[in-house]
N, C-alpha and C. Protein backbone atom coordinates (compact mmCIF):
# COMPACT_ATOMS: atom_id res chain seq x y z
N UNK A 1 0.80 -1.18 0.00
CA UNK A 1 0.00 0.00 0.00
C UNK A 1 0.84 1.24 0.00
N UNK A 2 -0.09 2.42 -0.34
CA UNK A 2 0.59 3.44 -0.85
C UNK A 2 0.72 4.53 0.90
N UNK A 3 1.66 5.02 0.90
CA UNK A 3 1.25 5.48 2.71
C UNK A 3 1.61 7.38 2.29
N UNK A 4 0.69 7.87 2.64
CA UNK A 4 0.33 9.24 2.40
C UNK A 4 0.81 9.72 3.53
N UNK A 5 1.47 10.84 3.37
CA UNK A 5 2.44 11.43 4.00
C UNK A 5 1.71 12.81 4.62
N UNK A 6 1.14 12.43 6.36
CA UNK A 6 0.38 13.22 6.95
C UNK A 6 1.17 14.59 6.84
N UNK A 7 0.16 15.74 7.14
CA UNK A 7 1.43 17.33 7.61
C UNK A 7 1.78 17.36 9.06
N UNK A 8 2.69 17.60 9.07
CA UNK A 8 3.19 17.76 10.57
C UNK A 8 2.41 18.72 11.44
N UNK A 9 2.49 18.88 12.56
CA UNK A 9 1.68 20.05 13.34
C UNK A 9 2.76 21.08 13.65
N UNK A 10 2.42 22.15 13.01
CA UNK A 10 3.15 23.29 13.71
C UNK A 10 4.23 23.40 14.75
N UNK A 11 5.60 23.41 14.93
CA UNK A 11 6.16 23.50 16.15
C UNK A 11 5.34 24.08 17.29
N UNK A 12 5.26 23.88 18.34
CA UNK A 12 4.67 24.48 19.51
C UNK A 12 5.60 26.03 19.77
N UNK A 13 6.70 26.00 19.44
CA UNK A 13 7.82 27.03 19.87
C UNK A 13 7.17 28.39 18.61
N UNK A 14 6.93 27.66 17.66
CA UNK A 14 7.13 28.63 16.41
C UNK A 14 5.58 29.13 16.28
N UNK A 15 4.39 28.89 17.04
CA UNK A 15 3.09 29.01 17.07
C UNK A 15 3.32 30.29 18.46
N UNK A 16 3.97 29.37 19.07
CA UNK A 16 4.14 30.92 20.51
C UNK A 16 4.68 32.03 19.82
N UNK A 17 5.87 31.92 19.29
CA UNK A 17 6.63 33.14 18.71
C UNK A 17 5.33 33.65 18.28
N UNK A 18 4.53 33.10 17.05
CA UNK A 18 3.76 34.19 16.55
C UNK A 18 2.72 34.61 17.11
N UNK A 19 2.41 34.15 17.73
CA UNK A 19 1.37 34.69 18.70
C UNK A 19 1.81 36.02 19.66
N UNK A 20 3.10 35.56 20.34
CA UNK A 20 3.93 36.81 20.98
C UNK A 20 3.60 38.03 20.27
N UNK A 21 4.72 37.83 18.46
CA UNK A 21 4.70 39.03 17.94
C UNK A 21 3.50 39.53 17.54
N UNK A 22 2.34 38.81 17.31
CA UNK A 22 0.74 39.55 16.86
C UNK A 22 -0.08 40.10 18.32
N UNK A 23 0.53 39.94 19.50
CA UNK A 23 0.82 40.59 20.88
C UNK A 23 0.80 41.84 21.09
N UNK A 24 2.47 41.79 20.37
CA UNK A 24 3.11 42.40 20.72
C UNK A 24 2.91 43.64 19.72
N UNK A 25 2.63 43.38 18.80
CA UNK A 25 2.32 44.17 17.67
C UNK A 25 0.95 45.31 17.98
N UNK A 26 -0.08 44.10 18.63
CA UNK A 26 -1.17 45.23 18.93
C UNK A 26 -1.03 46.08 20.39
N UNK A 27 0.18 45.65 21.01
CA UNK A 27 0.67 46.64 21.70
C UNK A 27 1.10 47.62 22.09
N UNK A 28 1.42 47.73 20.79
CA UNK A 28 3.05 48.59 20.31
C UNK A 28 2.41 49.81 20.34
N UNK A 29 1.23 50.39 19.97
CA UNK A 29 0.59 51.51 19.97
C UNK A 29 0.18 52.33 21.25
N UNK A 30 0.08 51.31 22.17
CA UNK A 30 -0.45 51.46 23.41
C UNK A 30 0.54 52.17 24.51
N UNK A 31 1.69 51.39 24.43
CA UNK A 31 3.20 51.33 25.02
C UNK A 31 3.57 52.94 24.32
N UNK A 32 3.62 53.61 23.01
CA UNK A 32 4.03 54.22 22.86
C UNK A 32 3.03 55.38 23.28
N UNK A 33 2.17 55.21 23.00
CA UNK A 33 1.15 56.16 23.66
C UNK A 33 1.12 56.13 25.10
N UNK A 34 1.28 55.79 26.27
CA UNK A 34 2.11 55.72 27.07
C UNK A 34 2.70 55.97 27.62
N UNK A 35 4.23 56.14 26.87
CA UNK A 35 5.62 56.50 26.66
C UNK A 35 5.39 58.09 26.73
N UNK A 36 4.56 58.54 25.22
CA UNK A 36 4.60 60.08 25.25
C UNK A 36 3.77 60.36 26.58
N UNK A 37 2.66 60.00 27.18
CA UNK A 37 2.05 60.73 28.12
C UNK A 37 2.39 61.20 29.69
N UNK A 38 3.68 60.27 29.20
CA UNK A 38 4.12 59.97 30.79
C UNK A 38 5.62 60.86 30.76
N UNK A 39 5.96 60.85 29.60
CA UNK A 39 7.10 61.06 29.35
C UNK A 39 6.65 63.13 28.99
N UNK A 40 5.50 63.75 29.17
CA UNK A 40 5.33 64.82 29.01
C UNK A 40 5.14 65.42 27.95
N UNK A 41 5.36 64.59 26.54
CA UNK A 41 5.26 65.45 25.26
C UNK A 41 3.97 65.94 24.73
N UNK A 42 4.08 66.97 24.62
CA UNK A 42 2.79 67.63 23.68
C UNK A 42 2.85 67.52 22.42
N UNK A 43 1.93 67.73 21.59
CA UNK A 43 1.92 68.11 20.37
C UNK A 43 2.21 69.72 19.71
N UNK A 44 2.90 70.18 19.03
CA UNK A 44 4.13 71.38 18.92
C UNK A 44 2.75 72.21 18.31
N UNK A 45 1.35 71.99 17.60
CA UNK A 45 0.40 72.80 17.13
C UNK A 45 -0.39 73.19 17.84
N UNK A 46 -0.92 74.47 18.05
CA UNK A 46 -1.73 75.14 19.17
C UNK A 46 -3.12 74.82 18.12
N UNK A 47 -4.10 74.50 19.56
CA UNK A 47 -5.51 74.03 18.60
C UNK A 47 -6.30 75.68 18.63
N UNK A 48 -5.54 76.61 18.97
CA UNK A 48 -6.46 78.08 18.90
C UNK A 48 -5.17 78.83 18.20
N UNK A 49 -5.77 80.22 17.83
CA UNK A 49 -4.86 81.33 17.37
C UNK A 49 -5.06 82.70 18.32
N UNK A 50 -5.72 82.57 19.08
CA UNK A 50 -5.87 83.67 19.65
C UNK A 50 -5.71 83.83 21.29
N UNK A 51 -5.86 84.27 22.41
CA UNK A 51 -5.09 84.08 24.05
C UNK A 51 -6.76 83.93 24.54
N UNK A 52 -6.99 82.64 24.86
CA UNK A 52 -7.96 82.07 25.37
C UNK A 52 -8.17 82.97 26.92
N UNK A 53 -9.17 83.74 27.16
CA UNK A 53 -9.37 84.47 28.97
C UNK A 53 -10.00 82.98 30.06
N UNK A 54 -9.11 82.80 31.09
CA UNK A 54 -10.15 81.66 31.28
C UNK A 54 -9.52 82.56 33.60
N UNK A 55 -10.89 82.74 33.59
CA UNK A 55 -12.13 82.85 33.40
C UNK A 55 -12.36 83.42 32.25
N UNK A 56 -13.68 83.06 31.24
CA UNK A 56 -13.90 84.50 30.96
C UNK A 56 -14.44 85.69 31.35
N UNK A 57 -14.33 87.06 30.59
CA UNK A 57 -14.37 88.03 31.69
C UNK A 57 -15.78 88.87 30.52
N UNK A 58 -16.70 89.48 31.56
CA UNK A 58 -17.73 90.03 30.79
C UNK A 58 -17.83 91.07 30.33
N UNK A 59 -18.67 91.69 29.53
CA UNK A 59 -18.04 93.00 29.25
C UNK A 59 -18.80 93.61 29.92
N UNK A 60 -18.57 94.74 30.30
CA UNK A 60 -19.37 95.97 31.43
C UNK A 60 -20.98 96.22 30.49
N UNK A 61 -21.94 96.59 31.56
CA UNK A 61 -23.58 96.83 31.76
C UNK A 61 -23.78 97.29 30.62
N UNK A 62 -23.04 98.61 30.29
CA UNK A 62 -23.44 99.43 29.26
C UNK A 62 -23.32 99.04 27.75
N UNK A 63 -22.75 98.33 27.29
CA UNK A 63 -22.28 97.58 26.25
C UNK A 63 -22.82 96.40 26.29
N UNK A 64 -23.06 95.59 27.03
CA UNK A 64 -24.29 94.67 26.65
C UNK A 64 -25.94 95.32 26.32
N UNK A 65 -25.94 96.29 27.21
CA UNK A 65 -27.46 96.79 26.48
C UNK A 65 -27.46 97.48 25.56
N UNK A 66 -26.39 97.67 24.92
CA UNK A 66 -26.65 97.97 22.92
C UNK A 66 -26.15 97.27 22.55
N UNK A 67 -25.82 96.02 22.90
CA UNK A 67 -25.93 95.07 22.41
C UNK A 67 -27.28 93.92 21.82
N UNK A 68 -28.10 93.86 22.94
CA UNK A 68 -29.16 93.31 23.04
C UNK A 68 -29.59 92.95 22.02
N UNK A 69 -30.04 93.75 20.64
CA UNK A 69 -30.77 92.83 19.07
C UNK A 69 -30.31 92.02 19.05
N UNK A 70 -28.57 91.48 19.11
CA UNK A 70 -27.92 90.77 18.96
C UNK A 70 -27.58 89.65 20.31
N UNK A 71 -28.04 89.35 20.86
CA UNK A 71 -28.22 88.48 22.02
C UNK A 71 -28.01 87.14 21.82
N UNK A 72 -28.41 86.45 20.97
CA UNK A 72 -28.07 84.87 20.55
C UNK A 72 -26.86 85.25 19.62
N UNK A 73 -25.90 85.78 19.50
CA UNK A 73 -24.98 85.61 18.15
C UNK A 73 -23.87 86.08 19.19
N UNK A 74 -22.61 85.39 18.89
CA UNK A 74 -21.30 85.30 18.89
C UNK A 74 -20.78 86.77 18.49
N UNK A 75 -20.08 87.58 19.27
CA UNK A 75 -19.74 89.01 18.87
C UNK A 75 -18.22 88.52 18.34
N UNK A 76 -18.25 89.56 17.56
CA UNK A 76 -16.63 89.84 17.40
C UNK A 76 -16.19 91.56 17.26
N UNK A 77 -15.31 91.70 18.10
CA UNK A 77 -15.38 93.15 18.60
C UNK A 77 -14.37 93.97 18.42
N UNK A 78 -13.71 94.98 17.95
CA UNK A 78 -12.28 95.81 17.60
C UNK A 78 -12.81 96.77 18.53
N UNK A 79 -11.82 96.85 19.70
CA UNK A 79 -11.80 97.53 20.41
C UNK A 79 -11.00 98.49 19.65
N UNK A 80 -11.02 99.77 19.57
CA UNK A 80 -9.95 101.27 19.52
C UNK A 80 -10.01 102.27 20.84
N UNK A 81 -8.68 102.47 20.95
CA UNK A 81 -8.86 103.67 21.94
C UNK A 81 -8.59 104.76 21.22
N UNK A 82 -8.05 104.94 19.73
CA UNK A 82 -7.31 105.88 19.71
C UNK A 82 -8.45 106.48 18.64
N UNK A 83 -8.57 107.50 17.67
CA UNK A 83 -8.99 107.52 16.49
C UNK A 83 -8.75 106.51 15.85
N UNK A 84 -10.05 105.59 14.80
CA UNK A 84 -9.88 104.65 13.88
C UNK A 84 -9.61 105.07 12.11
N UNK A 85 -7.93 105.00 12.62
CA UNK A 85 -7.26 105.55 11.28
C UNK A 85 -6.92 104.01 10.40
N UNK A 86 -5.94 104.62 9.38
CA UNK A 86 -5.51 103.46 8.65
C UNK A 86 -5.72 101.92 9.06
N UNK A 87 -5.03 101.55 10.02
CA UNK A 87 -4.68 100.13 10.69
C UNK A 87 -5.95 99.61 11.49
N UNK A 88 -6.94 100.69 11.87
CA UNK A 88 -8.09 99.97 12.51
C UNK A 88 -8.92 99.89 11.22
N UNK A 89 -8.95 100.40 9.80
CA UNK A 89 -9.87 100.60 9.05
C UNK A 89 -9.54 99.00 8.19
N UNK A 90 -8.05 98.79 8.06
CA UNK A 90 -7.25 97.61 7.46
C UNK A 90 -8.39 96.19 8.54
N UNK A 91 -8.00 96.81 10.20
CA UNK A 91 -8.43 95.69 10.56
C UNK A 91 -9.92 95.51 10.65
N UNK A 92 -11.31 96.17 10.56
CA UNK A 92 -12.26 96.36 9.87
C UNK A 92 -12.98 95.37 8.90
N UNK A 93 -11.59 95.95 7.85
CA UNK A 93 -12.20 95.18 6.98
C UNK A 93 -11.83 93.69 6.46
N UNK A 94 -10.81 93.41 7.74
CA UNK A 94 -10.49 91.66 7.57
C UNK A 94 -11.33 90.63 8.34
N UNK A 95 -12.09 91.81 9.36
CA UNK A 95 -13.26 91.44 10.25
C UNK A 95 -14.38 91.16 9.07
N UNK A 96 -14.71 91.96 8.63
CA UNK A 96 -15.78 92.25 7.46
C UNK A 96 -14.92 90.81 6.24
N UNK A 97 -14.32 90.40 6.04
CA UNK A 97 -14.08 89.73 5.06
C UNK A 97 -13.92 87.84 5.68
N UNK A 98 -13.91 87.87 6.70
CA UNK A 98 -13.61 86.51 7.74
C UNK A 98 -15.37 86.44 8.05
N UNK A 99 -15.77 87.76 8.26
CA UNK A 99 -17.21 86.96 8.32
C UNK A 99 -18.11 86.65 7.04
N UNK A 100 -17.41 87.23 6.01
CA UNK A 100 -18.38 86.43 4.80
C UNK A 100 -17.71 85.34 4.57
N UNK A 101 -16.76 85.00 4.60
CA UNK A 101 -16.03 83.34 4.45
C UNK A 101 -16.49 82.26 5.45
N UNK A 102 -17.36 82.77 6.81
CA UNK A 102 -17.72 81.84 7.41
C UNK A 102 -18.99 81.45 6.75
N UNK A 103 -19.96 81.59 5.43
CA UNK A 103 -20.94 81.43 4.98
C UNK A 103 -21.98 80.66 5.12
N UNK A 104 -22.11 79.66 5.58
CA UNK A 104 -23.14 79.64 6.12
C UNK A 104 -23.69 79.90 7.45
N UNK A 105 -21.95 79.83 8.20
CA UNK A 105 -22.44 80.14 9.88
C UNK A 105 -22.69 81.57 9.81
N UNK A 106 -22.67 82.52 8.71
CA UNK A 106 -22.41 84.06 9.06
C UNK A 106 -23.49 84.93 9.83
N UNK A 107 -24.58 84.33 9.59
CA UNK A 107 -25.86 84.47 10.19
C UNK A 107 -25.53 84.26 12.18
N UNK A 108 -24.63 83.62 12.66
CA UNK A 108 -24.63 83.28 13.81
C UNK A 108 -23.46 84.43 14.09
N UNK A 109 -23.00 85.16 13.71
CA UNK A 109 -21.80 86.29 14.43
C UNK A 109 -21.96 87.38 13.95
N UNK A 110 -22.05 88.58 15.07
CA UNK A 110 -21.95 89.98 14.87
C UNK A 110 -20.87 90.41 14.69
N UNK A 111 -20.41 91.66 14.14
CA UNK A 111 -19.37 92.31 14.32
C UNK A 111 -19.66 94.19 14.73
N UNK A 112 -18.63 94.37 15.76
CA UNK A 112 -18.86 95.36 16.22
C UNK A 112 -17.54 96.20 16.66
N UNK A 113 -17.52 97.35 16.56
CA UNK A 113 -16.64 98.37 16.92
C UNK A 113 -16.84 99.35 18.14
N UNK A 114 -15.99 99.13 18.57
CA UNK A 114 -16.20 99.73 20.26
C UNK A 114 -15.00 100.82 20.34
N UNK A 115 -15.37 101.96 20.15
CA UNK A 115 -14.17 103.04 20.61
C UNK A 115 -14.59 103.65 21.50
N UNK A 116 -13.72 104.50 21.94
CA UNK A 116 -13.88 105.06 22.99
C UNK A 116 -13.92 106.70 22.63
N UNK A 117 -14.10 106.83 21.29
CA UNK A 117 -14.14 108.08 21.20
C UNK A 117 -15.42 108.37 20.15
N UNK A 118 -16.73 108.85 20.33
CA UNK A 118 -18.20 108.62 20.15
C UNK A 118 -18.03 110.05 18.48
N UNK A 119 -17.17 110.55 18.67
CA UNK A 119 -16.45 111.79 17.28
C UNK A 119 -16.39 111.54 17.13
N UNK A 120 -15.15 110.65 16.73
CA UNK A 120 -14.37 110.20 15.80
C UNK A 120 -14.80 110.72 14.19
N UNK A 121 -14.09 110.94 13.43
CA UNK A 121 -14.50 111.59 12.15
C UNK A 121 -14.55 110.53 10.99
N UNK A 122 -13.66 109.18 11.48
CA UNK A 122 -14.05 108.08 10.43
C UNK A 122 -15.01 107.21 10.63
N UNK A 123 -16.16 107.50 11.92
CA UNK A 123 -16.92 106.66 12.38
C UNK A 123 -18.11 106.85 10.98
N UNK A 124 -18.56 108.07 10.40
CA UNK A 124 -19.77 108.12 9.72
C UNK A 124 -19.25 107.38 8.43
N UNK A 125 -18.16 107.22 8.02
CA UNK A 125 -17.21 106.42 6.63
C UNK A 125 -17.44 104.90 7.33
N UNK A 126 -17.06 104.76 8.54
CA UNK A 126 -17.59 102.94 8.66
C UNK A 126 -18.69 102.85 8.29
N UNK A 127 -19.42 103.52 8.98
CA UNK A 127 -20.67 103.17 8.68
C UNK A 127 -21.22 103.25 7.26
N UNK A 128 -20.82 103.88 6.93
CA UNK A 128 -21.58 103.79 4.95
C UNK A 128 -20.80 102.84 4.43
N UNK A 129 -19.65 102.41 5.25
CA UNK A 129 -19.41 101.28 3.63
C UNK A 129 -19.73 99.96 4.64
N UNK A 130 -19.65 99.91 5.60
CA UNK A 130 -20.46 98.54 6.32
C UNK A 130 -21.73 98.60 7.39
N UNK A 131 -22.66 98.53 6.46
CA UNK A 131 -23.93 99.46 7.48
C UNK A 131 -24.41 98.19 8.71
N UNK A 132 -23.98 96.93 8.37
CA UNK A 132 -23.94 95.85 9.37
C UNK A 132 -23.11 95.53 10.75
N UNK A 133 -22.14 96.49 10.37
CA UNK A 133 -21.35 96.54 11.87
C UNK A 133 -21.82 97.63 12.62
N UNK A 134 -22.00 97.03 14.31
CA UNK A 134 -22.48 98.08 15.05
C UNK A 134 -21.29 98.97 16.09
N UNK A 135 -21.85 100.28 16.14
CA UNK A 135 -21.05 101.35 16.19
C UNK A 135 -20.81 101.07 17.98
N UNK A 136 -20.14 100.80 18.84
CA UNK A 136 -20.23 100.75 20.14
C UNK A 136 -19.19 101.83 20.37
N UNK A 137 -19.95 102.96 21.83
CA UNK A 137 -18.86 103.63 22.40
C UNK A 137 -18.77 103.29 24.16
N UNK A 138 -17.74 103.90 24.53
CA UNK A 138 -17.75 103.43 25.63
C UNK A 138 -16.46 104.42 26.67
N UNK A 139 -16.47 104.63 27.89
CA UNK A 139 -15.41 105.69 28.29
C UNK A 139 -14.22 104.30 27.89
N UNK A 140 -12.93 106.01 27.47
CA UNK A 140 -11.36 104.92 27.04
C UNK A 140 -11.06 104.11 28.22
N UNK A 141 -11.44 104.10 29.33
CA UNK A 141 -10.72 103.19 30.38
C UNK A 141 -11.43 101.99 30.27
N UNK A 142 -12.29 102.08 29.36
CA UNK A 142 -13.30 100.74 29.99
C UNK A 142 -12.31 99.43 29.27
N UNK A 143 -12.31 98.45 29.46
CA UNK A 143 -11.23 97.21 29.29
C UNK A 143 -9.88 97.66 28.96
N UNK A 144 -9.34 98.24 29.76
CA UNK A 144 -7.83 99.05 30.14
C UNK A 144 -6.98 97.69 30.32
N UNK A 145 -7.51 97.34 31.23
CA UNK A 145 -6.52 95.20 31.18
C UNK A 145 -6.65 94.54 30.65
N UNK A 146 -7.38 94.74 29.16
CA UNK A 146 -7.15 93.90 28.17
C UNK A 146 -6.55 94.27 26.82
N UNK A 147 -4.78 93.90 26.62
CA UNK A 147 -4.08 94.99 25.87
C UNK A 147 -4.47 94.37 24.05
N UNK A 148 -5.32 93.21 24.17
CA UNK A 148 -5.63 92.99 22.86
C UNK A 148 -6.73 93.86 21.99
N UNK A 149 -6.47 94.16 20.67
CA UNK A 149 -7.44 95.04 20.61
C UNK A 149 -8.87 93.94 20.01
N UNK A 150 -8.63 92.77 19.34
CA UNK A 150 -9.47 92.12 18.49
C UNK A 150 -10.23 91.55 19.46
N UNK A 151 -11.24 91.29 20.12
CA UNK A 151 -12.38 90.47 21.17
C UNK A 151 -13.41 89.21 20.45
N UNK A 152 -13.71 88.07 21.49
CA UNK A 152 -14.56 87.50 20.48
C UNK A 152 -15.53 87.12 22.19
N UNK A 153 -16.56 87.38 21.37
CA UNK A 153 -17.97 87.78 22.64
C UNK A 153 -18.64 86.43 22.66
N UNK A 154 -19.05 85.81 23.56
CA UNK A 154 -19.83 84.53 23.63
C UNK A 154 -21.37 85.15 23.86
N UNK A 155 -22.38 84.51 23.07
CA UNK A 155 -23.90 85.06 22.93
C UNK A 155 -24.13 85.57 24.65
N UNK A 156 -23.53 84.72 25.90
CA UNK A 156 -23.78 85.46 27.00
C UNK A 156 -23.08 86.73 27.43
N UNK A 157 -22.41 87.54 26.41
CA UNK A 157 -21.93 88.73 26.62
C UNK A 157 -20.28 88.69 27.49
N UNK A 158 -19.92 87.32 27.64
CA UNK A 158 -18.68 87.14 28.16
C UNK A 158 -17.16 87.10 26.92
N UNK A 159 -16.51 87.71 26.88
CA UNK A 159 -15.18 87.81 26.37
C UNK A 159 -14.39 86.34 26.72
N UNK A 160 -14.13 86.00 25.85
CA UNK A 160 -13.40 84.08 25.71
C UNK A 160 -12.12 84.32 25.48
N UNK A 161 -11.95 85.52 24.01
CA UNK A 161 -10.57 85.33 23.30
C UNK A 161 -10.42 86.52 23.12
N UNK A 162 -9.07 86.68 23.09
CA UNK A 162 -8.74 87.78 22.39
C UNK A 162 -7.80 87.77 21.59
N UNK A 163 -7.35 88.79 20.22
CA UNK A 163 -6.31 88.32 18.79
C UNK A 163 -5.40 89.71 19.01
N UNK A 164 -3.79 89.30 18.91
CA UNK A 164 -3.56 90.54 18.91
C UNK A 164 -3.62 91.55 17.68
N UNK A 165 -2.85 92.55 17.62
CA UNK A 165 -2.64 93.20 16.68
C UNK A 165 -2.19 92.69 15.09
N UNK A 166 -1.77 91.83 15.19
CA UNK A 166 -0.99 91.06 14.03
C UNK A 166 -1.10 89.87 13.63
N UNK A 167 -2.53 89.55 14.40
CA UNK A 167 -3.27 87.89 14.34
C UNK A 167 -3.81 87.87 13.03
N UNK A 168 -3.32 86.75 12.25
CA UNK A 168 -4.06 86.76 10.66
C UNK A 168 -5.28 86.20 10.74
N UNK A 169 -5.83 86.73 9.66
CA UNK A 169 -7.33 86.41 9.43
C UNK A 169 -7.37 84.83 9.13
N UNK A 170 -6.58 84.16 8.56
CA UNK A 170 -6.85 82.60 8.47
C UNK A 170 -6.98 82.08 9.94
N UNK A 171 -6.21 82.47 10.85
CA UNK A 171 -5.88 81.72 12.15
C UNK A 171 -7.26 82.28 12.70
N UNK A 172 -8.08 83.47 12.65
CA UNK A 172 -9.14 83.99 13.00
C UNK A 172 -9.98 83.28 12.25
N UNK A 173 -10.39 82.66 11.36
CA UNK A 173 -11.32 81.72 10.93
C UNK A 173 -11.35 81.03 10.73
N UNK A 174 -10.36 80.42 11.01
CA UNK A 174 -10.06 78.84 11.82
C UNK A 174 -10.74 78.54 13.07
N UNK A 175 -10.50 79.11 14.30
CA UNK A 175 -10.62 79.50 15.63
C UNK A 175 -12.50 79.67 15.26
N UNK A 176 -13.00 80.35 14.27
CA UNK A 176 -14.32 80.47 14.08
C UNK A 176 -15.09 79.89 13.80
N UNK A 177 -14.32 78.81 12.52
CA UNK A 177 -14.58 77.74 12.11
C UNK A 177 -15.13 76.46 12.90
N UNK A 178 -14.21 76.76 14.18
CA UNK A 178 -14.36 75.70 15.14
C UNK A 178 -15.09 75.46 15.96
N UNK A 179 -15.67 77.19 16.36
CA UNK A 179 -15.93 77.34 17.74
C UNK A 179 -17.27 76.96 17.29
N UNK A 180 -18.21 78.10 15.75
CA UNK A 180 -19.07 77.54 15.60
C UNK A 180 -19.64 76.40 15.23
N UNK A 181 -18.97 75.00 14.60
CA UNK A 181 -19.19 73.68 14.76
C UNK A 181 -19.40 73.34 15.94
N UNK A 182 -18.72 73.26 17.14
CA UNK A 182 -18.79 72.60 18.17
C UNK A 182 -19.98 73.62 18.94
N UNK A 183 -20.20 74.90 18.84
CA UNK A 183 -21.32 75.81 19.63
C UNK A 183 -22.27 75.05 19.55
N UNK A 184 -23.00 74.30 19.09
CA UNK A 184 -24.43 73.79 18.69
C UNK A 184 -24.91 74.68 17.38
């Protein structure tokens, strides 16, 4: 008779090994994750662009009640103390251009200008070329400890963020991008 030549069974040694390394393998992620948390590393990208206030801080009585039409919507605010010359008119209108790029959320954020000087001679020129931003005045001391001039208002009238002088408009609608996804 003809004798058919069974298969051997697997080494026992060489079945552990692989088992170890398919172990060890779905380990490997775990261990290193781990490694960084313990070991202190962050990730080198900031998930905001602008100096988060935590607390946040509210804005004074008088400025929320001309505020009020606007009560459910997200402010975004250019503080000036000085006359709004060149560089507040530049920053204006990157305010004015970040909120039409948020397009469909644009409906959910105000924009508003808060000086402290109720003259001002370029205030009646904002207003004719952006009749949607509202005119806020207020005495110059009022947010004196907050040296940022750009503000971003939470619908409860509380100050979250602030951008400095030289914060780009992408990193500002990014930060907008975000806040209103996750707002509800």
């Amino acid at each position: 008779m003809n004798s058919v030549a069974l298969p051997t069974p697997p080494d026992q040694r060489q079945g552990r090994l692989t088992l170890a390394l398919i172990v060890g393998l779905l380990a490997l992620p775990f261990v290193i994750a781990a490694a960084l948390y313990f070991g202190g590393w962050h990730p080198s990208r900031m998930t905001h662009h602008g100096h988060l206030l935590n607390p946040p801080r509210p804005l004074p009585a008088e400025i929320l009640r001309s505020t009020e039409k606007n009560a459910e919507k997200w402010q975004l605010v250019l503080h000036v103390r000085d006359p709004c010359a060149a560089d507040c008119l530049r920053r204006l209108d990157e305010m004015r251009r970040v909120h039409v790029a948020l397009y469909k959320n644009m409906g959910r954020l105000g924009r508003a200008l808060l000086t402290g000087q109720a003259d001002d001679p370029a205030l009646p020129g904002v207003r004719a070329s952006q009749p949607d931003l509202m005119l806020l005045s207020a005495p110059p001391d009022t947010l004196a400890d907050i040296a940022d001039p750009l503000l971003l208002v939470d619908p409860q009238g509380r100050i979250i963020m602030t951008y400095p002088p030289d914060a780009s408009p992408q990193g500002l609608r990014a930060d907008l991008d975000r806040l209103l996804k996750y707002a509800g």
